[in-house]
Protein backbone atom coordinates (compact mmCIF):
# COMPACT_ATOMS: atom_id res chain seq x y z
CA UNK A 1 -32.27 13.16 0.96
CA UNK A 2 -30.25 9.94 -0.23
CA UNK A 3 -26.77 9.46 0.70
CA UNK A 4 -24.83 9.43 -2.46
CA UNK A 5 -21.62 6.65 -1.35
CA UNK A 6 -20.65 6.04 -5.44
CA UNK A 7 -20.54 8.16 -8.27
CA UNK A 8 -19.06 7.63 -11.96
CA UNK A 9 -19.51 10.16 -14.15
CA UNK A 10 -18.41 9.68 -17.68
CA UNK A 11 -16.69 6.37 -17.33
CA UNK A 12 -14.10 4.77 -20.20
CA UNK A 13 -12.15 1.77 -19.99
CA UNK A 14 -10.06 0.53 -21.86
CA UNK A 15 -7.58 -2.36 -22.58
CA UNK A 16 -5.35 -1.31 -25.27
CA UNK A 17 -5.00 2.26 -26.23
CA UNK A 18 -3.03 1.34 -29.57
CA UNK A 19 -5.80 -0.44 -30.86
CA UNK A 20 -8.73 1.47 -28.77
CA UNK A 21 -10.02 -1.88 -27.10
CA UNK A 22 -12.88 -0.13 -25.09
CA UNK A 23 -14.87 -2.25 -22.37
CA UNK A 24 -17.13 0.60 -21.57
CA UNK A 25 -17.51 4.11 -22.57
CA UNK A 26 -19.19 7.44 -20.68
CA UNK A 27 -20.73 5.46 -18.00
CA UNK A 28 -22.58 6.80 -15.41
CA UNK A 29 -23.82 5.02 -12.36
CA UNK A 30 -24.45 6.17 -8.61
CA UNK A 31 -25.16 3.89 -5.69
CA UNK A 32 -26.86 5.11 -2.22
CA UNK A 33 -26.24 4.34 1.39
CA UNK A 34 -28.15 1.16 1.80
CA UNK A 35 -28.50 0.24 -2.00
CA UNK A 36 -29.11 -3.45 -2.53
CA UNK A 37 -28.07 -2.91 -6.62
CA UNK A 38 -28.29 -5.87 -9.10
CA UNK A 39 -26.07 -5.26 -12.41
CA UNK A 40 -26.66 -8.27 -14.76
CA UNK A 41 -25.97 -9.43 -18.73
CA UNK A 42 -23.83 -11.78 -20.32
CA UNK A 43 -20.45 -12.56 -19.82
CA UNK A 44 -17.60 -10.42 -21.91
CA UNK A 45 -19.57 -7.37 -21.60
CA UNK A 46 -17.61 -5.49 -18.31
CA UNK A 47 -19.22 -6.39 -15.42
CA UNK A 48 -16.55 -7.73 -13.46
CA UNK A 49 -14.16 -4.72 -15.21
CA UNK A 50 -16.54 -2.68 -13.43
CA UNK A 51 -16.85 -3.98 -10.02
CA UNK A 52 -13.03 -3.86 -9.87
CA UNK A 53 -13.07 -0.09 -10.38
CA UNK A 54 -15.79 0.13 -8.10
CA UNK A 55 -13.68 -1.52 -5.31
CA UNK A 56 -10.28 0.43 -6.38
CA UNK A 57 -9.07 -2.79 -7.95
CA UNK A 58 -8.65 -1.46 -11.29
CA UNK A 59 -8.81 2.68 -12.63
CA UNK A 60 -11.04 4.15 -15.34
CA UNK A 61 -9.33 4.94 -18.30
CA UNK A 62 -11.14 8.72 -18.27
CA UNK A 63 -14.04 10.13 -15.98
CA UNK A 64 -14.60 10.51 -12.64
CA UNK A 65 -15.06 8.56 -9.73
CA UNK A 66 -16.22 9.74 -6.24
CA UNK A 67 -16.57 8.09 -3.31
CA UNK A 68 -18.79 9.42 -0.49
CA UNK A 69 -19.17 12.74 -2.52
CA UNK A 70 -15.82 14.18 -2.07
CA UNK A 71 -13.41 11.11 -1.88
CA UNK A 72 -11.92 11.70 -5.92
CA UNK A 73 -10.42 8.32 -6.44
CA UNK A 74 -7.89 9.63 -9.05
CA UNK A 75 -6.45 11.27 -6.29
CA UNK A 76 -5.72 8.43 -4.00
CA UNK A 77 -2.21 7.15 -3.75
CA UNK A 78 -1.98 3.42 -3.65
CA UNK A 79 -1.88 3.07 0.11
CA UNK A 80 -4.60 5.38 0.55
CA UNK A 81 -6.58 3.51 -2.60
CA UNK A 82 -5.54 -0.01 0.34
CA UNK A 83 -7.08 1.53 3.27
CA UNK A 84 -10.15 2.33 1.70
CA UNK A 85 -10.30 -1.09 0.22
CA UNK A 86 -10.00 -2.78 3.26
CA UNK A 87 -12.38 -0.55 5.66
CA UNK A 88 -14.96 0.40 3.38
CA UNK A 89 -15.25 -3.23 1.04
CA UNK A 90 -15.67 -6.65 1.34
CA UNK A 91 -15.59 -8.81 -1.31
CA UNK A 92 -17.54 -12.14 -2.30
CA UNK A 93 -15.78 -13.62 -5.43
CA UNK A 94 -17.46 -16.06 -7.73
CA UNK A 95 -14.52 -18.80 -6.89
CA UNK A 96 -14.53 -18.55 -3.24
CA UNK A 97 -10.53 -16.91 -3.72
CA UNK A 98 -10.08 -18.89 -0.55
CA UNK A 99 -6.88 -20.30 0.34
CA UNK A 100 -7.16 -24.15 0.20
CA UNK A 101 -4.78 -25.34 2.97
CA UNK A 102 -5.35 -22.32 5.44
CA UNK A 103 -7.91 -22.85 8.02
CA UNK A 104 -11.71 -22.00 8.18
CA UNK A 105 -10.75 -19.50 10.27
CA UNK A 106 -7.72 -18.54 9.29
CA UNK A 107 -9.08 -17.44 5.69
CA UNK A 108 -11.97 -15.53 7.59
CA UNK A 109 -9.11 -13.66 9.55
CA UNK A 110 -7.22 -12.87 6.59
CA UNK A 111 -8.66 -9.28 5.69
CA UNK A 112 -8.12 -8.15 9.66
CA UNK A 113 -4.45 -8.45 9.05
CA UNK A 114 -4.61 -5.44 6.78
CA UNK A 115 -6.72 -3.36 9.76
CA UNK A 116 -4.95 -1.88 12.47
CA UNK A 117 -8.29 -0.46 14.47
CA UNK A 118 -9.21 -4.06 15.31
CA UNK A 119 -7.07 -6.19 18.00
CA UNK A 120 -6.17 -10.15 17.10
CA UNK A 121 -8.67 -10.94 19.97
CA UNK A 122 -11.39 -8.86 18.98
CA UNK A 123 -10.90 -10.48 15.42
CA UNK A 124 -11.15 -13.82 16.61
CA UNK A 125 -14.21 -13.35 18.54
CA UNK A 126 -15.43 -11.56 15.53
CA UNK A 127 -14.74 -14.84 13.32
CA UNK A 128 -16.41 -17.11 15.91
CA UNK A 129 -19.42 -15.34 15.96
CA UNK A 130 -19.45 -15.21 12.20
CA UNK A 131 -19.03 -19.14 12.35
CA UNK A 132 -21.78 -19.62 14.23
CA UNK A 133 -24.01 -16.77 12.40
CA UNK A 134 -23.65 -19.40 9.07
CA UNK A 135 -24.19 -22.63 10.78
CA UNK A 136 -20.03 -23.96 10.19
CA UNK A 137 -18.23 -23.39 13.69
CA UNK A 138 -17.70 -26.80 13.79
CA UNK A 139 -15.64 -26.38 10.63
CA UNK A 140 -12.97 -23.88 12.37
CA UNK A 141 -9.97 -26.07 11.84
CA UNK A 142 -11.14 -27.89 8.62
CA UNK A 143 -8.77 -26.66 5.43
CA UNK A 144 -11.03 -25.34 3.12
CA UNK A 145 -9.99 -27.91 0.45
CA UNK A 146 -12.12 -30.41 2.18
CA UNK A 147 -15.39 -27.86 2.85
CA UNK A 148 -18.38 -28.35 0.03
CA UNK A 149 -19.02 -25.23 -2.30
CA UNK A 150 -21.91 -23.94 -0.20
CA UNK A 151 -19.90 -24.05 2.91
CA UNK A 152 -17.27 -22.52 0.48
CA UNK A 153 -19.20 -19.61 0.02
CA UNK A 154 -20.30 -19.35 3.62
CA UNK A 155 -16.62 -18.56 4.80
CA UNK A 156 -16.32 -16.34 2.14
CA UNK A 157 -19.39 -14.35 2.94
CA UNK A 158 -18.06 -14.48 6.73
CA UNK A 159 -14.66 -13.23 5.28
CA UNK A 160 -16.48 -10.23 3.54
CA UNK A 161 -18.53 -8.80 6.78
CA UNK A 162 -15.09 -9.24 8.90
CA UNK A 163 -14.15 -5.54 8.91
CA UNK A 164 -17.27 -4.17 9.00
CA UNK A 165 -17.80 -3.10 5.64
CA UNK A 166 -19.39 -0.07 4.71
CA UNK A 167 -20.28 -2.04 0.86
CA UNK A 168 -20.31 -5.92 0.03
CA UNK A 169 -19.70 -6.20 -3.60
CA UNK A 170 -20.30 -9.95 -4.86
CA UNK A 171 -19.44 -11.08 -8.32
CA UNK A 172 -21.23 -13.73 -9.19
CA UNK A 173 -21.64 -15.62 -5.94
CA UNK A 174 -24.31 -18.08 -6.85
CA UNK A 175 -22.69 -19.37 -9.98
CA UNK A 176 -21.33 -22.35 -8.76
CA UNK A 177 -24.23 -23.37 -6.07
CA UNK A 178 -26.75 -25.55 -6.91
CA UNK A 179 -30.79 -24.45 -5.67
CA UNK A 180 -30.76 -24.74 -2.70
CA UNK A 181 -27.09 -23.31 -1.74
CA UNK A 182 -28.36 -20.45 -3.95
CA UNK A 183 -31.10 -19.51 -2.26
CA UNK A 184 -28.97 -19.48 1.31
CA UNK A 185 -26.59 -17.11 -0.55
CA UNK A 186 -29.22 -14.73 -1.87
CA UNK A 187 -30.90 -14.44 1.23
CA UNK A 188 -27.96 -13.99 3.68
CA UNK A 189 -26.90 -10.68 1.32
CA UNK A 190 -30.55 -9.75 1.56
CA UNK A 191 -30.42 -9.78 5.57
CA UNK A 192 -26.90 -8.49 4.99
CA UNK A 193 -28.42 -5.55 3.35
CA UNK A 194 -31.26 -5.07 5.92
CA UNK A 195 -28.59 -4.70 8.69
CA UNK A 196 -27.31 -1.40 6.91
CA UNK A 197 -24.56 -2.35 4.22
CA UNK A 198 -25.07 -1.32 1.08
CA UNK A 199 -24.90 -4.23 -1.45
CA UNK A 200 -23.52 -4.69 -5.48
CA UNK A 201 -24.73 -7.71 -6.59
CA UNK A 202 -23.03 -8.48 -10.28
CA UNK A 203 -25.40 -11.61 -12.39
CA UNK A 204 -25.82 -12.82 -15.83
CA UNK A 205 -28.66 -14.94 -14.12
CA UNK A 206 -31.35 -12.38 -14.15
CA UNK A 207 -34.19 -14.50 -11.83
CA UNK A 208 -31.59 -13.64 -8.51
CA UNK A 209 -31.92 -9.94 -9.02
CA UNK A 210 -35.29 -9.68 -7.69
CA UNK A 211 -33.58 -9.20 -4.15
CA UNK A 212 -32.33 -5.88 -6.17
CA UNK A 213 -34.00 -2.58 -5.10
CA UNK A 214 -32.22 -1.14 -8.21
CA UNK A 215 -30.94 -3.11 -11.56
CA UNK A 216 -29.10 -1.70 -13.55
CA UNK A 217 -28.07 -4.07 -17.02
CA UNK A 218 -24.73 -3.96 -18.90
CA UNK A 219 -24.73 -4.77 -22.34
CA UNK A 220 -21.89 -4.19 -25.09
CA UNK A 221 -20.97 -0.32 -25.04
CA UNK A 222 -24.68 0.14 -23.26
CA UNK A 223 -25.09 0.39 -19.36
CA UNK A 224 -28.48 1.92 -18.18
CA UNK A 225 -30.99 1.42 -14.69
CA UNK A 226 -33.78 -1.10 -15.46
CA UNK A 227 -37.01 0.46 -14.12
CA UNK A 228 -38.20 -2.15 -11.81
């Protein structure tokens, strides 16, 4: 039997109540343990709005959201709705969200400061081994205002996996690579995924969600799996 980590059932969003701005309406969409999902369409249509709920960013409007069956997310205070964003998520944004004049490895430390099960030193060696897992250790000390974008993305993949994360959820991550960057990307949350974290992959470029076990496409007011 599949291990059920994310359920929506029902989901509405939206923006402005007064004038009934919806992004979504009675969505429903589950993820399981070890899930490499693709969600793709155009841009405007509430991928991103999604993700953020997913990663208790944002809040549905209405409807449910579970987490690992029982967890009911409307009944998470804020710290609570913290400490499950920073031990069960990572993120991978689609601009980096690094900060330019901190360190290569201070930016890849930066989530650890939030988790209290992991020692400084632990973290460190953690970060190093990272480092060397993407090919940059010899970019440690470099600001990441001088770093390309694929070594961009490579520290923020390595800031992602730093606390273990139970789910990576990347918006977008190739966007701003060009081929060959892409490909790295793509394939590093493939082996990611193959190592036992379960993976949301959000696209409007369709081609990169054949890494996807399970697609699922958003369109305006329509969200529905994609039979592969």
């Amino acid at each position: 039997m599949k291990n059920e980590i994310i359920k929506i059932e029902n989901g509405n969003k939206i923006f402005n109540k007064k004038r009934n701005i919806k992004v979504f309406e009675n969505l429903s969409f589950n993820v399981y343990a070890n899930d490499f999902i693709g969600i793709y369409g155009d841009s405007g249509n509430g991928k991103t709005t999604l993700i953020n709920i997913i990663g208790l960013l944002d809040n549905l409007s209405t409807g449910s959201y579970y987490l690992f069956n029982d967890i009911d997310t409307k009944k998470l205070s804020d710290f609570n709705k913290a400490y499950y964003r920073n031990r069960l998520f990572g993120y991978i944004f689609q601009e980096y969200s690094l900060i330019e004049d901190y360190t290569v490895l201070e930016n890849i430390l930066l989530p650890t400061k939030y988790n209290k099960n992991s020692s400084k030193k632990d973290s460190i060696i953690n970060a190093k081994k990272l480092l060397c897992n993407f090919g940059i250790e010899e970019k440690e000390n470099e600001v990441v205002a001088n770093l390309s974008g694929g070594q961009r993305q490579r520290v923020a993949i390595a800031r992602a996996l730093i606390n273990h994360p139970k789910i990576i959820i990347a918006d977008e991550p190739t966007s701003a690579l060009d081929k060959e960057n892409k490909k790295y990307v793509l394939d590093t949350l493939k082996l990611i995924n193959e190592s036992g974290v379960t993976i949301i992959l959000v696209t409007h470029d369709e081609a990169s969600t054949i890494y996807c076990n399970r697609l699922f496409k958003m369109e305006k007011n329509n969200f529905y799996e994609v039979i592969k």
